[in-house]
Protein backbone atom coordinates (compact mmCIF):
# COMPACT_ATOMS: atom_id res chain seq x y z
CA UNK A 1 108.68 111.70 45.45
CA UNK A 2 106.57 114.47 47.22
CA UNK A 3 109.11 117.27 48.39
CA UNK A 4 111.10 118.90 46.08
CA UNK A 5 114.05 121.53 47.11
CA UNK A 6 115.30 124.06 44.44
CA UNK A 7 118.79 125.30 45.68
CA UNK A 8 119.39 128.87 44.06
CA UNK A 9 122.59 131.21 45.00
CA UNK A 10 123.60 134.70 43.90
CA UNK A 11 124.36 135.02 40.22
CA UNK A 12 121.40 132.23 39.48
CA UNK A 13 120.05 131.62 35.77
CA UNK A 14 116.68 132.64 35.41
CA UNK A 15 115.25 130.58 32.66
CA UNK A 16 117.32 127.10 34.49
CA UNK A 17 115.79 128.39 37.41
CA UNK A 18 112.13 128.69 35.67
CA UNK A 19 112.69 125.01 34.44
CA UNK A 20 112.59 123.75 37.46
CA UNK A 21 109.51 125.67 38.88
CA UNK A 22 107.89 124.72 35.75
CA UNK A 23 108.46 120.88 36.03
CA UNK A 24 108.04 120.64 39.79
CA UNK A 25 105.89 123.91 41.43
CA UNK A 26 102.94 124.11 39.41
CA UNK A 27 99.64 123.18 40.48
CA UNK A 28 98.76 120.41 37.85
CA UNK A 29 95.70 117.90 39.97
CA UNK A 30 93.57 119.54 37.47
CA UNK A 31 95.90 117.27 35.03
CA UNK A 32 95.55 114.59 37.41
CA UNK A 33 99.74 115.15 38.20
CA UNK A 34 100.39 114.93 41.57
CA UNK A 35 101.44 117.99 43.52
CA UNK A 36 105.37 118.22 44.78
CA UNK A 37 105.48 120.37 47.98
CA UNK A 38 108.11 122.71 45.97
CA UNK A 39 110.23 125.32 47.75
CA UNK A 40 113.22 127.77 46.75
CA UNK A 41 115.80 127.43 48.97
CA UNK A 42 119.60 129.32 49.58
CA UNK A 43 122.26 129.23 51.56
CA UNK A 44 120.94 132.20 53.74
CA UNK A 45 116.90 132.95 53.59
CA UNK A 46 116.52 136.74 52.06
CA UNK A 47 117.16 138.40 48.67
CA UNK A 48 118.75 136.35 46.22
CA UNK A 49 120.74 137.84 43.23
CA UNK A 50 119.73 136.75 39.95
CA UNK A 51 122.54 137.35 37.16
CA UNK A 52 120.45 139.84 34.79
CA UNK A 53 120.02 142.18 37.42
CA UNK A 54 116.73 141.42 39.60
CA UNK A 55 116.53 139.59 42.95
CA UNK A 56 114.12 137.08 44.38
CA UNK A 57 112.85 136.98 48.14
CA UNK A 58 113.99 133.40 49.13
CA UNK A 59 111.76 132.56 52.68
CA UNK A 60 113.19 129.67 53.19
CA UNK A 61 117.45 128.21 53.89
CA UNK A 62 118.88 125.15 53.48
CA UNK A 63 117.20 123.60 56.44
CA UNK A 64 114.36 121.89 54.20
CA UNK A 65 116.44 120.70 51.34
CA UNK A 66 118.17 118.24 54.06
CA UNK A 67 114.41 116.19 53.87
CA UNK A 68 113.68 116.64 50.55
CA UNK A 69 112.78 114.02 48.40
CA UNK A 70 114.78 115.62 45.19
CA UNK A 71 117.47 118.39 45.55
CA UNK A 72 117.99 120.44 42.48
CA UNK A 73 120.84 122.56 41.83
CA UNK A 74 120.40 125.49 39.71
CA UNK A 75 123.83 126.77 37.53
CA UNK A 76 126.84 127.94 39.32
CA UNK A 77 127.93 130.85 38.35
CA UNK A 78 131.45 130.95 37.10
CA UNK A 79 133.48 132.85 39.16
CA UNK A 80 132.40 130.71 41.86
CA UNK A 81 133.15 127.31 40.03
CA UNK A 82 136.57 127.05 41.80
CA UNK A 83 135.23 128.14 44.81
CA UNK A 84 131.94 126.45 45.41
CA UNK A 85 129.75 126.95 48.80
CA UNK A 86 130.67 124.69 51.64
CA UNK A 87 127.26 124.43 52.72
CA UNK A 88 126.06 123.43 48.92
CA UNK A 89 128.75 121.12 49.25
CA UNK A 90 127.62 119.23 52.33
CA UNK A 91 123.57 119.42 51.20
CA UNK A 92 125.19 117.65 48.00
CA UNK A 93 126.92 115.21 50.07
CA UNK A 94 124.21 114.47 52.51
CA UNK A 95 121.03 114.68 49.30
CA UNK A 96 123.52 111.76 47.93
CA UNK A 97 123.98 109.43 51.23
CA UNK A 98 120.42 109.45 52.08
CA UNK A 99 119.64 108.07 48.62
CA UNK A 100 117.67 111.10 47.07
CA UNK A 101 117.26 112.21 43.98
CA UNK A 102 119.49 115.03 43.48
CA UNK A 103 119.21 116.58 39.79
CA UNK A 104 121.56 119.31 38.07
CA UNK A 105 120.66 121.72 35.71
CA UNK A 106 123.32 123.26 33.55
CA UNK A 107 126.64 124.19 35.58
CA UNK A 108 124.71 122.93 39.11
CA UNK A 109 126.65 119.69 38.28
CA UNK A 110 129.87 121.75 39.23
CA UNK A 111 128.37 121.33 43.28
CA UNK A 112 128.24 118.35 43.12
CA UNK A 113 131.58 117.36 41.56
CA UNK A 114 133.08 119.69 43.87
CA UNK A 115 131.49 117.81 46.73
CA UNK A 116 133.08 114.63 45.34
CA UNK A 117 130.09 112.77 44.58
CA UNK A 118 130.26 112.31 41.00
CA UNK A 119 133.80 110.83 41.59
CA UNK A 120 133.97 107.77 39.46
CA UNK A 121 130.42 108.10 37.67
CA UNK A 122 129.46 109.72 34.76
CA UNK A 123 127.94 112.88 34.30
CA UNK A 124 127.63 116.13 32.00
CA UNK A 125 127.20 119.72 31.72
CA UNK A 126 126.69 122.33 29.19
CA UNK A 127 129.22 121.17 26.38
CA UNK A 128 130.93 124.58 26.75
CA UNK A 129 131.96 124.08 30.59
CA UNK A 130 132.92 119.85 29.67
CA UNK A 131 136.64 120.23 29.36
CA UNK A 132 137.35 123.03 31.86
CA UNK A 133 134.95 120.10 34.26
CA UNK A 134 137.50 117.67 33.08
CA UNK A 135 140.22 119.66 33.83
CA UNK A 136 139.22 120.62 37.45
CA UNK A 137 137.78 116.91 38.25
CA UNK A 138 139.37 114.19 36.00
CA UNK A 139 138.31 111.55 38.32
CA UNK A 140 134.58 112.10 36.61
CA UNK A 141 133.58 110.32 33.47
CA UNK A 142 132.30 113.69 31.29
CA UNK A 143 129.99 112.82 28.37
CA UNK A 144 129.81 116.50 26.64
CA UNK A 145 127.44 114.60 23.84
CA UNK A 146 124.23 113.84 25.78
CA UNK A 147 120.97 116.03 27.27
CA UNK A 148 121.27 114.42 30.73
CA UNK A 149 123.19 111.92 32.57
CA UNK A 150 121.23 109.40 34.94
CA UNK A 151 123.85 107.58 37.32
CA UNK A 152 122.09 105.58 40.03
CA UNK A 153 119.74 108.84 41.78
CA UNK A 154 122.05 111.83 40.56
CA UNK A 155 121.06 113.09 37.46
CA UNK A 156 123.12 115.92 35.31
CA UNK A 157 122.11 118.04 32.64
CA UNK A 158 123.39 120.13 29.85
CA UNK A 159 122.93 123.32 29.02
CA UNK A 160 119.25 125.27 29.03
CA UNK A 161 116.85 123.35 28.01
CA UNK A 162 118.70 120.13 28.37
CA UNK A 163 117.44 120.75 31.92
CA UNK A 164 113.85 120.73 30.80
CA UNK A 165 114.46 116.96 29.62
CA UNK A 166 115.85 115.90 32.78
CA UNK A 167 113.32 117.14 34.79
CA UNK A 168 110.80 115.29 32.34
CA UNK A 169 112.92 111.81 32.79
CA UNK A 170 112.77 112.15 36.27
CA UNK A 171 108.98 112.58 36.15
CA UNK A 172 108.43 109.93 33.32
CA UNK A 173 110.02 107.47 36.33
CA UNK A 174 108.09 109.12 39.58
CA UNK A 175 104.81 109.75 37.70
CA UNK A 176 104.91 107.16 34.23
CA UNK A 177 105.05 108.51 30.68
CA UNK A 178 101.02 109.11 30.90
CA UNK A 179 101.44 111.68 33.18
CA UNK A 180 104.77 113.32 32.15
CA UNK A 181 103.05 113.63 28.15
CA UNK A 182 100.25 115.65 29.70
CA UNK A 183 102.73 117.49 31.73
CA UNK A 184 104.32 118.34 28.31
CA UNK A 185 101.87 119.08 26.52
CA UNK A 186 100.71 121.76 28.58
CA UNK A 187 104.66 123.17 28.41
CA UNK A 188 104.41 122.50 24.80
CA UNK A 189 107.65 120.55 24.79
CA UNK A 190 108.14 116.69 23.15
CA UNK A 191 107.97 114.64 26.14
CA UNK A 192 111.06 112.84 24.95
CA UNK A 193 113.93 114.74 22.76
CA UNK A 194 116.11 112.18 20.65
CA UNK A 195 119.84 113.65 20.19
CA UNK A 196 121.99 115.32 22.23
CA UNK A 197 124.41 117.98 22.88
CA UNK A 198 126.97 117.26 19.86
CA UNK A 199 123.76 118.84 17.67
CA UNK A 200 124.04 122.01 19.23
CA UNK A 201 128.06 122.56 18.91
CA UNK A 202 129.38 125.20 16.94
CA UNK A 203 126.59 124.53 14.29
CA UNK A 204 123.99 126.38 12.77
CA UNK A 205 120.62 126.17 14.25
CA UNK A 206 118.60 124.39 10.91
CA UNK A 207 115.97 126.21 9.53
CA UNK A 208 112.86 124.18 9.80
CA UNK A 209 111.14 124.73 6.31
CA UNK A 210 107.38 125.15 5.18
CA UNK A 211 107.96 121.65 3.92
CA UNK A 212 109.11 120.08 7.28
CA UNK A 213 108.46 116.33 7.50
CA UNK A 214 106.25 116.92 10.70
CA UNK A 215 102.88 115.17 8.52
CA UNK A 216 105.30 111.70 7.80
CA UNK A 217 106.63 111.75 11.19
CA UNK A 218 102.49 112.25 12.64
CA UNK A 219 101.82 109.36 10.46
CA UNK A 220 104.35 107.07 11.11
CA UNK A 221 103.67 107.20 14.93
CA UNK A 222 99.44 106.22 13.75
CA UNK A 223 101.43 103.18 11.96
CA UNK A 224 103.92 102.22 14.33
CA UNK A 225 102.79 98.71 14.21
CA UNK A 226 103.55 98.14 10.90
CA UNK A 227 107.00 97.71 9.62
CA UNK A 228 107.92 100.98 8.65
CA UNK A 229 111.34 101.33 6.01
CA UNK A 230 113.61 104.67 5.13
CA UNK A 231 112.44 103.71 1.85
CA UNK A 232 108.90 103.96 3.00
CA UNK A 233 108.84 106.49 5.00
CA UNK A 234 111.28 108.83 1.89
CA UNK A 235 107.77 107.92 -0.32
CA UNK A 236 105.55 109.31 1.37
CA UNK A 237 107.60 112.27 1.44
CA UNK A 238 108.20 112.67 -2.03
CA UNK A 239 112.25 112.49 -1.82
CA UNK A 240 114.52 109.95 -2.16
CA UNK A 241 115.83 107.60 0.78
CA UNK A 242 119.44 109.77 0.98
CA UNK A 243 117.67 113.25 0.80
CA UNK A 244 114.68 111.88 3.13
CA UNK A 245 117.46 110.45 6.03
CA UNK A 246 119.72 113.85 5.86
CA UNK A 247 116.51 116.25 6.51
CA UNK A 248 115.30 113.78 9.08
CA UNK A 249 118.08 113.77 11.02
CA UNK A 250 118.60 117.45 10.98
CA UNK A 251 114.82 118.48 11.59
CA UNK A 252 114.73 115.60 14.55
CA UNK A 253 118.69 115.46 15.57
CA UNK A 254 117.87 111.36 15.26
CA UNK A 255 118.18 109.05 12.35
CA UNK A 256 114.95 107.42 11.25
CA UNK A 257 115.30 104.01 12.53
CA UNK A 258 116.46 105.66 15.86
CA UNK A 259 113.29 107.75 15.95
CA UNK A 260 111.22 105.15 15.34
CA UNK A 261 112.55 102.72 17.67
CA UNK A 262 111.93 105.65 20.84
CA UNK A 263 108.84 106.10 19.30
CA UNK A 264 107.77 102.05 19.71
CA UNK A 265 108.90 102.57 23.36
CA UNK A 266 106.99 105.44 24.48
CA UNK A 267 103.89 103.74 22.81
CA UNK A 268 104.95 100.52 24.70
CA UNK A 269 105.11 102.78 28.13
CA UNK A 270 101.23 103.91 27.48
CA UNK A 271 100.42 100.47 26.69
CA UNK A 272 101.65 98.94 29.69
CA UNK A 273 100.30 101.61 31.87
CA UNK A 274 96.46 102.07 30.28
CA UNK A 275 96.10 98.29 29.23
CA UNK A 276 96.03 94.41 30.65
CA UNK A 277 97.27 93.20 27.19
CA UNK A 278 99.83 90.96 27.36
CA UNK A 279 103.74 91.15 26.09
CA UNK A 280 103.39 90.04 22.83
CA UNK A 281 100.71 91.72 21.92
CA UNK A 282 101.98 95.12 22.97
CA UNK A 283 105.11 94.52 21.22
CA UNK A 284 102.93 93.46 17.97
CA UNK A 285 100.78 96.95 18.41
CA UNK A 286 104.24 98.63 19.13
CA UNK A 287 106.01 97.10 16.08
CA UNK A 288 108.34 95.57 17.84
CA UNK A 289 107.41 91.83 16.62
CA UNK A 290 107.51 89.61 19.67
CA UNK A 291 107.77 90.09 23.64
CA UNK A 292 111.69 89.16 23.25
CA UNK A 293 112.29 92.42 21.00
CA UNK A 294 110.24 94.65 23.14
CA UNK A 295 111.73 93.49 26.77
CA UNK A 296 115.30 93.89 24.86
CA UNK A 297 114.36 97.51 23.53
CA UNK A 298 112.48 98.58 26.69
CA UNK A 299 115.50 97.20 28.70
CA UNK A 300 118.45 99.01 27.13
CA UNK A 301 116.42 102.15 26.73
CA UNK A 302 114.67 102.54 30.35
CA UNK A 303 116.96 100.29 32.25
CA UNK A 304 113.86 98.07 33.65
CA UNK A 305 111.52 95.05 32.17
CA UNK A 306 108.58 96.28 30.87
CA UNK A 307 106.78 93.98 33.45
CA UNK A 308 108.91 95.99 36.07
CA UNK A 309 107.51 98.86 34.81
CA UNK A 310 103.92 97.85 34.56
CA UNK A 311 104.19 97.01 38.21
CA UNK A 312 104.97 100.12 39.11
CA UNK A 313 102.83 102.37 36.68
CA UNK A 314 99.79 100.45 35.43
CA UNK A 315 96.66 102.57 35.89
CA UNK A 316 93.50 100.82 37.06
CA UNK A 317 89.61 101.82 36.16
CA UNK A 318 89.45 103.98 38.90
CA UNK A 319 92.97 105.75 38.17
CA UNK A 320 93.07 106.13 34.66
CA UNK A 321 93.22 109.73 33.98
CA UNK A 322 90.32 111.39 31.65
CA UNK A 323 91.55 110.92 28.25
């Protein structure tokens, strides 16, 4: 992936819009990332809109998007929902036939249903907009309870920052999970975020307390080769299993075991790409147990063998980033 085509419109989101500058259009070499040639694009090249009032100078139209390696699509206002752009509509179309990635952030996954090309996949949005999606396309299989959607090369997002963890699954594949944790870092965001939407629906946001259970968590990843309990882990906190499990989940929207186990992979993904060692002794480091476990884990979670993805991502001496 080199090019990268940001589709805005009048009435755009500024902080879905920032996401995807952020995750695509900064200069990070220094980092070691590659560099996307990035570009805003619109319908017509001029002043943009945005929905709080200010306008952007878009230089460029459409005309680069239809070579782009990944199209993103920045939220649709609603009023226009019903009556989306026939030139978004045929970028969509075309971004989808020529095989590239095309990625949705927020409402942006209402172009593409429009243009038909989520018609029998799945795919989500902001849990707000899920049923009146449903209602307008029922011919698309709507998860409301999930950051992002992957389906083949079209990815869909939720609301906000939902979009922010797309654009980070879409590096982890392009660039490995080396790269996209020092992308993070630098954004200050967990690489990976366990839960999904159903967290964030009509509940309170929890209140993270002096006493959060950051200092287990920190240590359990130091010890993820070890067999690591509830039990255990409710110990070292000083509370009992129950307590331990409730607070968990609500400080990390994830139970503990489920934590865990995406923890073992995204050590597994450094492993594979920074080291020669063989399957069965990654999965030992990782906690996993045996090569069987891990390629099971890796498999259901990534959706490719953890040979496959060595393959692709291993580093040699020479490319290994500064650590």
């Amino acid at each position: 992936m080199k090019t990268v085509a940001c589709v805005v419109q009048d009435g755009f989101a500024p902080f879905e819009f920032g996401v995807a500058c952020e995750a695509f259009g900064l200069d990070r070499s220094d980092d070691g990332v590659p560099n996307f040639d990035f570009r805003i694009v619109a319908p017509e090249a001029g002043v943009v809109q945005s929905k709080l009032g200010f306008s952007i100078n878009v230089e460029n139209d459409l005309s680069f998007a239809y070579e782009a390696d990944l199209v993103v699509f920045c939220p649709v206002p609603r009023p226009y929902w019903g009556r989306i752009d026939q030139r978004l509509i045929e970028l969509a179309r075309d971004a989808v036939a020529r095989g590239a990635w095309v990625l949705t952030v927020c409402s942006g996954s209402f172009i593409l249903a429009a243009a038909g090309v989520l018609d029998g996949r799945r795919a989500t949005t902001h849990w707000m907009y899920a049923d009146e999606m449903s209602a307008m396309y029922p011919q698309i299989d709507i998860d409301p309870d999930v950051l992002f959607v992957q389906d083949g090369r079209i990815i869909t997002s939720a609301g906000t920052a939902a979009g922010l963890d797309a654009c980070l699954h879409l590096l982890r594949l392009e660039v490995g999970a080396e790269l996209t944790n020092r992308i993070a870092r630098r954004m200050v965001v967990p690489p990976q975020r366990d839960g999904g939407q159903a967290q964030f629906i009509d509940r309170p946001i929890p209140v993270v307390a002096s006493d959060s259970l950051s200092a287990v968590a920190d240590w359990a990843v130091e010890h993820l080769r070890d067999e690591l309990s509830v039990d255990q882990l409710a110990a070292r906190a000083l509370m009992s299993p129950r307590t331990f499990a409730r607070r968990f989940k609500a400080e990390y929207g994830a139970t503990p075991a489920a934590w865990l186990a995406r923890q073992r992979i995204i050590h597994a993904q450094r492993m594979l790409e920074r080291t020669d060692l063989g399957l069965d002794q990654v999965a030992e480091e990782c906690g996993f147990g045996s090569a069987a476990v891990l390629r099971q884990n890796f498999a259901r979670v990534l959706g490719v063998t953890p040979t496959a993805y060595r393959a692709r991502f291993s580093c040699t001496d020479s490319e290994m980033p500064a650590a």
